[in-house]
N, C-alpha and C. Protein backbone atom coordinates (compact mmCIF):
# COMPACT_ATOMS: atom_id res chain seq x y z
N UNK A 1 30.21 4.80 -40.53
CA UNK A 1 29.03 5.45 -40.01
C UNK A 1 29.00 5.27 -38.51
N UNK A 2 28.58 6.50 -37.49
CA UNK A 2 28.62 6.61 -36.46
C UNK A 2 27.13 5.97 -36.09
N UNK A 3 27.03 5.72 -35.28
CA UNK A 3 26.00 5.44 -34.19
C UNK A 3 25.68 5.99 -32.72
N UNK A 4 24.76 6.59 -32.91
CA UNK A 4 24.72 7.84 -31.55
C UNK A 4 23.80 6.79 -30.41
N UNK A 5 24.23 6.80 -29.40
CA UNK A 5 23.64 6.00 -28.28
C UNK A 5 22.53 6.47 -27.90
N UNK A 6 21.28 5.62 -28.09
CA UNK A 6 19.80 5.91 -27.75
C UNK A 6 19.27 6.64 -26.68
N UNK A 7 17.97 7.77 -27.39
CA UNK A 7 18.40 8.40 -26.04
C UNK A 7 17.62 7.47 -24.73
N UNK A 8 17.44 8.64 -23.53
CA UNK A 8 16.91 7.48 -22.82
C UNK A 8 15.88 6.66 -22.42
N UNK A 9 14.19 7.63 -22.73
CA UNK A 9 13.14 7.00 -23.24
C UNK A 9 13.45 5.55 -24.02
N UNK A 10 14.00 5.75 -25.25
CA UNK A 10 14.25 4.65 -26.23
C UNK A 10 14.99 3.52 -25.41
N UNK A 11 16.19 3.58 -24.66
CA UNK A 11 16.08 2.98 -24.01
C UNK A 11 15.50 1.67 -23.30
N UNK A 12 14.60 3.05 -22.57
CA UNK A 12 13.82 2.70 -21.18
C UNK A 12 13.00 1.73 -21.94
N UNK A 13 12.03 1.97 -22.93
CA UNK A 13 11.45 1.32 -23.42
C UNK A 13 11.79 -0.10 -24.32
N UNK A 14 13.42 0.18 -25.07
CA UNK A 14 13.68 -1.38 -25.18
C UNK A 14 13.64 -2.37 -23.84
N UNK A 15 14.46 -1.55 -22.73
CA UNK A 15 14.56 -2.53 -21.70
C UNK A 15 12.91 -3.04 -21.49
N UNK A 16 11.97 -1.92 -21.47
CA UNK A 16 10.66 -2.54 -21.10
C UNK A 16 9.64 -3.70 -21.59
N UNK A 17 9.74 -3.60 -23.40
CA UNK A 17 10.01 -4.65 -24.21
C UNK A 17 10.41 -5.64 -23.44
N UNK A 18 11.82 -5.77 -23.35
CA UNK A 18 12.41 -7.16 -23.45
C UNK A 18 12.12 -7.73 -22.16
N UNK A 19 11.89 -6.69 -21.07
CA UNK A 19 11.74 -7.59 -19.74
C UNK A 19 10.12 -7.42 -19.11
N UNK A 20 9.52 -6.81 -19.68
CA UNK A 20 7.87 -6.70 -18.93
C UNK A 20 7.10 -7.56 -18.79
N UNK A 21 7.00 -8.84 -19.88
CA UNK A 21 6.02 -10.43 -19.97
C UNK A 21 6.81 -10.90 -18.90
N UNK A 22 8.27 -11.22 -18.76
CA UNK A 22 8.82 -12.08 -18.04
C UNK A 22 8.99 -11.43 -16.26
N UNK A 23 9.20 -10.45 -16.46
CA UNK A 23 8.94 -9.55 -14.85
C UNK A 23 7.26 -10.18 -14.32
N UNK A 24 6.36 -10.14 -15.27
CA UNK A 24 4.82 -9.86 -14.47
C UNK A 24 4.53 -11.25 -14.31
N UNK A 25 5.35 -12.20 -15.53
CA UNK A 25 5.46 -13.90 -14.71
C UNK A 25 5.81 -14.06 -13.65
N UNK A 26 7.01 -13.49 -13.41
CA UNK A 26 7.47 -13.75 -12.14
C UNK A 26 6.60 -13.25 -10.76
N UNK A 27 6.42 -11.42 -11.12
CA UNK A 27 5.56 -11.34 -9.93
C UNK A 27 4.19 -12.06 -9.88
N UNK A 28 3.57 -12.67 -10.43
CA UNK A 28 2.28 -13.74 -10.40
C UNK A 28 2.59 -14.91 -10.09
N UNK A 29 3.84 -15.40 -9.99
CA UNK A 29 3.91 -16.59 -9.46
C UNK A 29 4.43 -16.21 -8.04
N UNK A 30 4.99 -15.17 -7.42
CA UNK A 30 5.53 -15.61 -6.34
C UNK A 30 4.18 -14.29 -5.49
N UNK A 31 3.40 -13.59 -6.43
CA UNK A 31 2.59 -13.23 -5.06
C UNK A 31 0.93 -13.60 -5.49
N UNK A 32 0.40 -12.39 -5.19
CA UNK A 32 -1.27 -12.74 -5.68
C UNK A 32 -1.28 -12.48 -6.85
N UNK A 33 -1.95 -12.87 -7.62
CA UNK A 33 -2.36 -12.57 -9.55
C UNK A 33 -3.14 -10.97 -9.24
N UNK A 34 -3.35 -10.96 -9.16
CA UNK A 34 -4.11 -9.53 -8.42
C UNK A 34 -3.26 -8.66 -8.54
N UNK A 35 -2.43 -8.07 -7.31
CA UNK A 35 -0.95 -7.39 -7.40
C UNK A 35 -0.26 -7.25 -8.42
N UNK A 36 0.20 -8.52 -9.17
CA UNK A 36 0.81 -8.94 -10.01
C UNK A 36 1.23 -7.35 -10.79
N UNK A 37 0.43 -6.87 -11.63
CA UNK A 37 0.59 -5.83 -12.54
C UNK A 37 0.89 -4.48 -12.00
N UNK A 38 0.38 -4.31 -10.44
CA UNK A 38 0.93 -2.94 -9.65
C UNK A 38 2.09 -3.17 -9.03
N UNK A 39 2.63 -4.41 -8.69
CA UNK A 39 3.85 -4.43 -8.46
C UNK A 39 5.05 -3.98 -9.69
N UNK A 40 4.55 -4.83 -10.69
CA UNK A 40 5.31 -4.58 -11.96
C UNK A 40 5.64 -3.23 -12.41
N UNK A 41 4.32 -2.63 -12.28
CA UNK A 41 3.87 -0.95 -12.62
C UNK A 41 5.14 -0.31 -11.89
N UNK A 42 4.98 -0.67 -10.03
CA UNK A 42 5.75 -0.16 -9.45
C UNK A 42 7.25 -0.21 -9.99
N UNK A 43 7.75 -1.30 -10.04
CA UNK A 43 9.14 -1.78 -10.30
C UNK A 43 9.69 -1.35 -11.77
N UNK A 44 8.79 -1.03 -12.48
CA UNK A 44 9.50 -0.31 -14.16
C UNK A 44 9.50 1.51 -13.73
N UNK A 45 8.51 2.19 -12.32
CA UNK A 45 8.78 3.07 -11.98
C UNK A 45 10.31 3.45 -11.15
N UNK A 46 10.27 2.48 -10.75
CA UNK A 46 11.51 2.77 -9.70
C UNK A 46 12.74 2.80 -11.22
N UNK A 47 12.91 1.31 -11.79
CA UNK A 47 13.77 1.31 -13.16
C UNK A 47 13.53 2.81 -13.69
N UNK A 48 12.57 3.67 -13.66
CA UNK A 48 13.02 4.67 -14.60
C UNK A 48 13.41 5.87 -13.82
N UNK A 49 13.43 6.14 -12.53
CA UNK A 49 13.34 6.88 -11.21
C UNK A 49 15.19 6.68 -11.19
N UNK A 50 15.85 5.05 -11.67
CA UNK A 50 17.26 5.36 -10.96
C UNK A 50 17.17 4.33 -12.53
N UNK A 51 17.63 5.30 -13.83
CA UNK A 51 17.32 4.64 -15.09
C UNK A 51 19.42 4.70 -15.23
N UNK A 52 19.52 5.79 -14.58
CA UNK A 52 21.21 6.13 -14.34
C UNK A 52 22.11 4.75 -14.15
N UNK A 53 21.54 4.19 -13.61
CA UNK A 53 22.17 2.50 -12.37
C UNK A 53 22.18 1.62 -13.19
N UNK A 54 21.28 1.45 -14.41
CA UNK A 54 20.71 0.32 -15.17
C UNK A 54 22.68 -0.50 -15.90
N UNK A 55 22.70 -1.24 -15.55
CA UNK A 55 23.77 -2.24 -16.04
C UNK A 55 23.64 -2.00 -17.65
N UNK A 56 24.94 -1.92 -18.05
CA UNK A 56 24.60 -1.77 -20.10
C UNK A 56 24.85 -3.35 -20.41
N UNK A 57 25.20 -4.26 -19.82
CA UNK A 57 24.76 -5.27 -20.68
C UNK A 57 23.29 -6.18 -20.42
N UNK A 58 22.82 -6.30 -22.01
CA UNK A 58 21.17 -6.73 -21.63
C UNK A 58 21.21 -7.90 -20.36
N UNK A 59 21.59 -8.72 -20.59
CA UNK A 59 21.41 -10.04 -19.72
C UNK A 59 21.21 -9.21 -18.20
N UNK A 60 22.65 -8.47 -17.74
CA UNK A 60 22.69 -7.76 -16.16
C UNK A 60 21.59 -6.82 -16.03
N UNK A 61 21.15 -6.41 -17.12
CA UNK A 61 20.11 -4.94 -17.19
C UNK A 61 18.77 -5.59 -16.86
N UNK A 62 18.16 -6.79 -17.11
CA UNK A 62 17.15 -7.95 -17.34
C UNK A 62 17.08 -8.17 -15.75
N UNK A 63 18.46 -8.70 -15.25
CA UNK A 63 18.66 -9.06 -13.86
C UNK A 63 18.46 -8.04 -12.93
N UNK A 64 18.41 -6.87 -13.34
CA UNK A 64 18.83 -5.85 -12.29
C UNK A 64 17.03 -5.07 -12.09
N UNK A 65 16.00 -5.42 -12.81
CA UNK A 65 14.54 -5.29 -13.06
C UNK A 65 14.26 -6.42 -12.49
N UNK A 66 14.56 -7.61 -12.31
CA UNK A 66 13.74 -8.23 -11.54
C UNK A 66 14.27 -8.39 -10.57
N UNK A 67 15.59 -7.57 -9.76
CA UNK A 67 15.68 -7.71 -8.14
C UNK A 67 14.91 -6.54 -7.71
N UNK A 68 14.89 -5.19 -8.84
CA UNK A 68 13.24 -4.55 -7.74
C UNK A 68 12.10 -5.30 -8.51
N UNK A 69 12.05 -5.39 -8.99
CA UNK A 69 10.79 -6.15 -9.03
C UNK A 69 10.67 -7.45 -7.61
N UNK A 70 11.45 -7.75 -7.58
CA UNK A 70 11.23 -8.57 -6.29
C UNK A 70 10.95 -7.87 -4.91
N UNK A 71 11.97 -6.61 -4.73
CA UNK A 71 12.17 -5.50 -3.52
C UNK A 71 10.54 -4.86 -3.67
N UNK A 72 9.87 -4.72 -4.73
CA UNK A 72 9.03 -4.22 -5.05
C UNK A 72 7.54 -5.52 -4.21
N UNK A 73 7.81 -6.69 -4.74
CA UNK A 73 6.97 -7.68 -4.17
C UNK A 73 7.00 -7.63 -3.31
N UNK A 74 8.31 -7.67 -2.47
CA UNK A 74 8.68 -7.90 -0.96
C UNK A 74 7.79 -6.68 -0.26
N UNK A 75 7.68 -5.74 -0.46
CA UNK A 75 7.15 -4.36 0.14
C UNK A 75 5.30 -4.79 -0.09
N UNK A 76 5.26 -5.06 -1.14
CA UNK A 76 3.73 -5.38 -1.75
C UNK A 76 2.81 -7.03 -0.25
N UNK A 77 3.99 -7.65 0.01
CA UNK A 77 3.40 -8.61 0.63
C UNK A 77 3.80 -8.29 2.08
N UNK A 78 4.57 -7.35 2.26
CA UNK A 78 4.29 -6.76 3.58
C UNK A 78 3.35 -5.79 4.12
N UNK A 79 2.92 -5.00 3.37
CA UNK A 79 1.62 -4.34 3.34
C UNK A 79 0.34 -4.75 3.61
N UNK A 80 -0.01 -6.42 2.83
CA UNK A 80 -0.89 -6.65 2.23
C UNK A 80 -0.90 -8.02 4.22
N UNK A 81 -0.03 -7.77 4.45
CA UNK A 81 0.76 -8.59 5.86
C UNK A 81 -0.07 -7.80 7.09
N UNK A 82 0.62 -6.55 6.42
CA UNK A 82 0.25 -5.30 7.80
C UNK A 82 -1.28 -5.26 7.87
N UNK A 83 -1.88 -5.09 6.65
CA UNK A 83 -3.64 -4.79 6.72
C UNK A 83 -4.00 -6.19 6.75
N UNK A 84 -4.00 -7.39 6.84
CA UNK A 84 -4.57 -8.73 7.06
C UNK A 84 -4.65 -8.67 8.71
N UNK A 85 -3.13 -8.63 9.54
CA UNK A 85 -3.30 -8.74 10.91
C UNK A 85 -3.90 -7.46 11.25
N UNK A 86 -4.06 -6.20 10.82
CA UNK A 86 -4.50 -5.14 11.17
C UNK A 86 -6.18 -5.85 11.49
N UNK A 87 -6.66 -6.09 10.48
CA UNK A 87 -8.22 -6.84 10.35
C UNK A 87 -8.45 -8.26 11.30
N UNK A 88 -7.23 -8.77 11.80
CA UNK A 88 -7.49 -10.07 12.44
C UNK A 88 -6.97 -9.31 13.77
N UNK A 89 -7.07 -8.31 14.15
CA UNK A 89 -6.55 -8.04 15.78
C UNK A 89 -8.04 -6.64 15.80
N UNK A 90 -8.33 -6.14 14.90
CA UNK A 90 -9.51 -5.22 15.08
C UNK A 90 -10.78 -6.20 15.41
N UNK A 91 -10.98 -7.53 14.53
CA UNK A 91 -12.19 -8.55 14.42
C UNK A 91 -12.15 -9.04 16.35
N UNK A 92 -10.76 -9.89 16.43
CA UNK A 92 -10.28 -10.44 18.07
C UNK A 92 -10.56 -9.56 19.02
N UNK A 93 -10.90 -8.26 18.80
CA UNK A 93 -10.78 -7.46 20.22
C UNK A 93 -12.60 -8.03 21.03
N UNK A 94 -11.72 -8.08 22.12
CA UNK A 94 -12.47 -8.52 23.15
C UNK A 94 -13.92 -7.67 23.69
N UNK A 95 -15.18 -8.11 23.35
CA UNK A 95 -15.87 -7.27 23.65
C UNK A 95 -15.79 -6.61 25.45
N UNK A 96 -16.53 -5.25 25.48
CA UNK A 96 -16.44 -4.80 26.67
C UNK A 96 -16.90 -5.66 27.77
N UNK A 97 -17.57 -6.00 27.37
CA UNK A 97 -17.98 -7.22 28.97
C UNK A 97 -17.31 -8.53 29.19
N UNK A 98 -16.02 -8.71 28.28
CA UNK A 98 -15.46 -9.65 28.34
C UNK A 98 -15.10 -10.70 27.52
N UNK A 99 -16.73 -11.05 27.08
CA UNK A 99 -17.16 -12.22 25.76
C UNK A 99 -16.73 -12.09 24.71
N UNK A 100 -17.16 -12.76 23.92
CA UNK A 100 -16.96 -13.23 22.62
C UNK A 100 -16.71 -11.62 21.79
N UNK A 101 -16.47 -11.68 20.91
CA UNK A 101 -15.84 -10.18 20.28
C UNK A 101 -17.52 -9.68 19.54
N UNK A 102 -17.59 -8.66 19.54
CA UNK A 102 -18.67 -8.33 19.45
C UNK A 102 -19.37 -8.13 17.96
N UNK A 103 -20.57 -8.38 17.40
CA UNK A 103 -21.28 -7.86 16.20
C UNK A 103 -20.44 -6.56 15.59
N UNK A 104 -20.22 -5.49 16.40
CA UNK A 104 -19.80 -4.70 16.27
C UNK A 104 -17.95 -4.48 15.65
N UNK A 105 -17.60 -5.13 15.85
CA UNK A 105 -16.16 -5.52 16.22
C UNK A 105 -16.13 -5.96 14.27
N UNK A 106 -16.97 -7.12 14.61
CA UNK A 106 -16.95 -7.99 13.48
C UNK A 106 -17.19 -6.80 12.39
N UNK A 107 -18.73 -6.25 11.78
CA UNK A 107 -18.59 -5.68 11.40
C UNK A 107 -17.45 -4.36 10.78
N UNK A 108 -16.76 -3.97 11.82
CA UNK A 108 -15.87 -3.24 12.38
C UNK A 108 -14.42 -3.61 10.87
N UNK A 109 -14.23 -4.57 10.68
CA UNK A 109 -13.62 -5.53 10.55
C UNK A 109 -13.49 -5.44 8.83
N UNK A 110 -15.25 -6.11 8.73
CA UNK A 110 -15.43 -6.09 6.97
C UNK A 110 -15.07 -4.48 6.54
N UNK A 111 -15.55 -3.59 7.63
CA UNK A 111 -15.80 -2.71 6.60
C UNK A 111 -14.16 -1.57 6.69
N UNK A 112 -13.17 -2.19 7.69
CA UNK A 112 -12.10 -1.89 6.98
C UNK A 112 -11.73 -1.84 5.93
N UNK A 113 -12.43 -3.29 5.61
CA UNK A 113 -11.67 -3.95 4.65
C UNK A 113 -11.51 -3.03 2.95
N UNK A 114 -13.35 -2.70 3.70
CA UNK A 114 -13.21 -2.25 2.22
C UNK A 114 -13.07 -0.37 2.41
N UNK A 115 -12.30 -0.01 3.35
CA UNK A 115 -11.38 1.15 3.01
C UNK A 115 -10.34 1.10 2.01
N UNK A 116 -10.60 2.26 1.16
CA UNK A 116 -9.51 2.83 0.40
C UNK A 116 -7.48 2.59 1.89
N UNK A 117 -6.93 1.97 0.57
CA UNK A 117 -5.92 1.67 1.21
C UNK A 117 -5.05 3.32 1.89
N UNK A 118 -5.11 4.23 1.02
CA UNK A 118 -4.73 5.53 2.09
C UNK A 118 -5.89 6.04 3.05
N UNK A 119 -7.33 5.66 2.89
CA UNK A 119 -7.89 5.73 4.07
C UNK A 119 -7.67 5.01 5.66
N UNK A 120 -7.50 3.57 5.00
CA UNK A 120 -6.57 2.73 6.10
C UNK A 120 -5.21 3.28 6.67
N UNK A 121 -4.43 3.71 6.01
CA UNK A 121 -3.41 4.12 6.73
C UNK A 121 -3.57 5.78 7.35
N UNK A 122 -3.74 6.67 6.92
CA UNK A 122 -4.46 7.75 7.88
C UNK A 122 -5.53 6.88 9.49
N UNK A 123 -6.27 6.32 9.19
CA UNK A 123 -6.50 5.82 10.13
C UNK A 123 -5.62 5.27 11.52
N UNK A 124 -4.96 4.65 10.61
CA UNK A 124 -3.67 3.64 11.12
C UNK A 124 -2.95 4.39 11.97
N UNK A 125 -2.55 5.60 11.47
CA UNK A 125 -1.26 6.68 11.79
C UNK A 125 -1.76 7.04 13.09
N UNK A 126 -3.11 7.45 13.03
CA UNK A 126 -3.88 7.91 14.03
C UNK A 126 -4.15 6.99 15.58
N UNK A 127 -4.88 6.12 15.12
CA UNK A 127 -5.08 4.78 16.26
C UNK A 127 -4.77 3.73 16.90
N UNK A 128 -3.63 3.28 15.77
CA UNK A 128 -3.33 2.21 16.04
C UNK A 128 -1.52 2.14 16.03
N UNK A 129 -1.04 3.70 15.55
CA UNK A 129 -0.05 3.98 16.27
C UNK A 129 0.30 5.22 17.02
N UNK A 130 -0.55 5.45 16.97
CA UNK A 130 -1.23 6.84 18.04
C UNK A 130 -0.25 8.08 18.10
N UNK A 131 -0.44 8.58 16.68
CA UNK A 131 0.31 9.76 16.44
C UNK A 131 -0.09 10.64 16.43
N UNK A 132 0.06 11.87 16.91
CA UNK A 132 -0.76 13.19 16.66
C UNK A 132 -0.91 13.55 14.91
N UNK A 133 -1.75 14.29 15.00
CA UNK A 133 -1.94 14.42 13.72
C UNK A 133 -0.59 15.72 13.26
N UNK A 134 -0.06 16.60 13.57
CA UNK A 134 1.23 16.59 13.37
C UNK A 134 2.20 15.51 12.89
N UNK A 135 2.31 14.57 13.69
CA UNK A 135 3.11 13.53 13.42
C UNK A 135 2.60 12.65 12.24
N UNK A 136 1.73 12.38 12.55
CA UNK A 136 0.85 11.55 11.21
C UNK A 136 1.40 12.60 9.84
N UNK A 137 1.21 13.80 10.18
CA UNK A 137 1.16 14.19 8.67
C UNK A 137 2.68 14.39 8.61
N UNK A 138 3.38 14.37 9.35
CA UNK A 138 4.90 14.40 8.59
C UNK A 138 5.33 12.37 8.19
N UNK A 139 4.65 11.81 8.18
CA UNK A 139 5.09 10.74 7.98
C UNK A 139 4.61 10.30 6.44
N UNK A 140 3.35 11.13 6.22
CA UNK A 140 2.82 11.29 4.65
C UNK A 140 3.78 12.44 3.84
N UNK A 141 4.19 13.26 4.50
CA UNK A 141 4.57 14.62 3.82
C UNK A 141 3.90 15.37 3.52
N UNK A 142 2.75 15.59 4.49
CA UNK A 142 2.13 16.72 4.40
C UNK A 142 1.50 17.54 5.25
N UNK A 143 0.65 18.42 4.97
CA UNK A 143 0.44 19.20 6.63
C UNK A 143 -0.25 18.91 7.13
N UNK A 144 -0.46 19.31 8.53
CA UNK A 144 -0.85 18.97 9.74
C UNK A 144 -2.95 19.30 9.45
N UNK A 145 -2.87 20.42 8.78
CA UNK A 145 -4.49 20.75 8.21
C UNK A 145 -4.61 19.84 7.35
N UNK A 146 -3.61 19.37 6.22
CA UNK A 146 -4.29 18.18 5.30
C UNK A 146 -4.65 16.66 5.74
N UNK A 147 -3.84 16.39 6.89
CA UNK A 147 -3.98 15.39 7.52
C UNK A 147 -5.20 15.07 7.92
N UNK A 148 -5.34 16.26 9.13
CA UNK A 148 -6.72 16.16 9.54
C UNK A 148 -8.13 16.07 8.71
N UNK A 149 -7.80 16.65 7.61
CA UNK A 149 -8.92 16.67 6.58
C UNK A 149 -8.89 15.27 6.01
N UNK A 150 -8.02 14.59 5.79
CA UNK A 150 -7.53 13.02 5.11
C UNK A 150 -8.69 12.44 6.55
N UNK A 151 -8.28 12.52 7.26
CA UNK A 151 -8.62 11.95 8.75
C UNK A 151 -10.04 11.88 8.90
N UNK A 152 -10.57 12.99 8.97
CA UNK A 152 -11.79 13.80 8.67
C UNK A 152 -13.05 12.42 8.05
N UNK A 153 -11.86 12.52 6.51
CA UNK A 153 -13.06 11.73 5.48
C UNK A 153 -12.99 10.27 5.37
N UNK A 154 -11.68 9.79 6.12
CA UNK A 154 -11.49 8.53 6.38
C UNK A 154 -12.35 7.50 7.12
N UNK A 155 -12.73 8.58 8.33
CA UNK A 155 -13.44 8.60 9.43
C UNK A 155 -14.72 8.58 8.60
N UNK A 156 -15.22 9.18 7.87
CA UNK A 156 -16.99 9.38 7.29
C UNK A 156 -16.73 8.05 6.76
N UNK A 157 -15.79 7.82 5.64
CA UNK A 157 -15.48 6.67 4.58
C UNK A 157 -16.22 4.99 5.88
N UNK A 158 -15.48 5.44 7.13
CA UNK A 158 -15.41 4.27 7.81
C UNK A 158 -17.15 3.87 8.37
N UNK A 159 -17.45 4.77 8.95
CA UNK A 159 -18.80 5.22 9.25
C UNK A 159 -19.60 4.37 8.17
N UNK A 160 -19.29 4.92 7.16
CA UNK A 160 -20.19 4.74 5.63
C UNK A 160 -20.52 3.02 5.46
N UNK A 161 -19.28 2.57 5.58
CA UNK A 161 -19.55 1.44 5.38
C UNK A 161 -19.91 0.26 6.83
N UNK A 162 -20.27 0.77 8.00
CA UNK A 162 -20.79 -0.04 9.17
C UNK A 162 -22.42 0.30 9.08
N UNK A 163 -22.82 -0.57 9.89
CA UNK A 163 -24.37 -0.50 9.34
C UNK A 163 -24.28 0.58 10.84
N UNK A 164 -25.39 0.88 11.28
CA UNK A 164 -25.90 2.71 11.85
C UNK A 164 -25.80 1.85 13.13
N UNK A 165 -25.04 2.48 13.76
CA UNK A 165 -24.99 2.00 15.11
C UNK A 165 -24.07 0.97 15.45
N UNK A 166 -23.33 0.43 14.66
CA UNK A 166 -22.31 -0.93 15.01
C UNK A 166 -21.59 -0.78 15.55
N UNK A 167 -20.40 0.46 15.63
CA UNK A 167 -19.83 0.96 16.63
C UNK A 167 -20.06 2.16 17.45
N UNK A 168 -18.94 2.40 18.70
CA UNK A 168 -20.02 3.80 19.52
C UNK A 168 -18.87 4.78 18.64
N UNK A 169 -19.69 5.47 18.76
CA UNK A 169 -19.37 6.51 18.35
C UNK A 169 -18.20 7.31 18.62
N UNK A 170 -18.17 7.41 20.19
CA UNK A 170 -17.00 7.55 21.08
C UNK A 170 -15.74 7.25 21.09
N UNK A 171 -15.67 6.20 20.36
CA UNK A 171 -14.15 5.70 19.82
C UNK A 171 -13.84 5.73 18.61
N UNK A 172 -14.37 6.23 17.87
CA UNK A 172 -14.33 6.48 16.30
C UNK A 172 -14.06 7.92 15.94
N UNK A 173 -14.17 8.97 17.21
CA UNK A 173 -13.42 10.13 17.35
C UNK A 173 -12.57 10.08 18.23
N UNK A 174 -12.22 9.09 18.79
CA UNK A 174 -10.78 8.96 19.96
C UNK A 174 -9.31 9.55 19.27
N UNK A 175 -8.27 10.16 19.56
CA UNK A 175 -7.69 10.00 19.19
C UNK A 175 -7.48 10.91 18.20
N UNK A 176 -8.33 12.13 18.40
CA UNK A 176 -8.02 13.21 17.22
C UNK A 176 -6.66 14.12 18.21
């Protein structure tokens, strides 16, 4: 009796079985418990994105999921790197008269925080690496009108969450 080789769903999914408890250990111990499960998410996406590459013996196939799963962490704690100092150099900026960083600033700060993470980076693209919005939107892959509209509501999103008046106004449209 023949045996026809599984297709590749079936597969995908033994490998996922056998390595998914021990992948999401790993990413919880080496980043935040938090992450933990979107990294994982990420890293069984990429495994099925390049499912072609996967090593046929289990042991190498096991090994070869948790080096993206690691490539996957590594990206996850550089991000999470980029928006921490992003928030500790927006909080530090020096108020205009010199002093201490301002109410405003501070504020400024929390309520990054709690931007949607593609609101933060539309922002980002915009100000803090000062791209035209052309440029911004080829770095998302998309157009130059969707950008601005991303931009647009990022900008309200940001607004939304400072109390009325915390920052001027004037610099919160800089940069269109």
């Amino acid at each position: 009796m023949r045996t026809e080789k599984p297709d590749r769903e079936a597969r995908f999914r033994a490998l996922f079985a056998d390595a998914y408890a021990d992948v999401l250990a790993f990413a919880q111990r080496r980043g935040h418990p938090s992450q933990a499960e979107d990294v994982v998410a990420e890293a069984f996406l990429v495994v099925w994105r390049r499912f072609d590459e996967v090593p046929h013996r289990p042991g190498d196939a096991r090994a070869w999921v948790f080096g993206i799963a690691r490539h996957c962490l590594l990206n996850a704690q550089r991000g999470q790197g980029r928006r921490d100092a992003l928030a500790v150099r927006i909080a530090s900026e020096p108020a205009a008269d010199g002093g201490e960083p301002s109410a405003g600033l501070i504020d400024l700060a929390a309520a990054w925080k709690r931007l949607k993470p593609a609101e933060q980076e539309v922002l980002a693209l915009t100000v803090f690496e000062d791209l035209t919005s052309a440029r911004a939107a080829r770095v998302l892959g998309i157009s130059a009108a969707s950008y601005r509209i991303r931009l647009m509501r990022a900008r309200r999103a940001l607004r939304g969450h400072l109390a009325p008046n915390a920052f001027p106004a004037d610099l919160m449209e800089a940069q269109s």
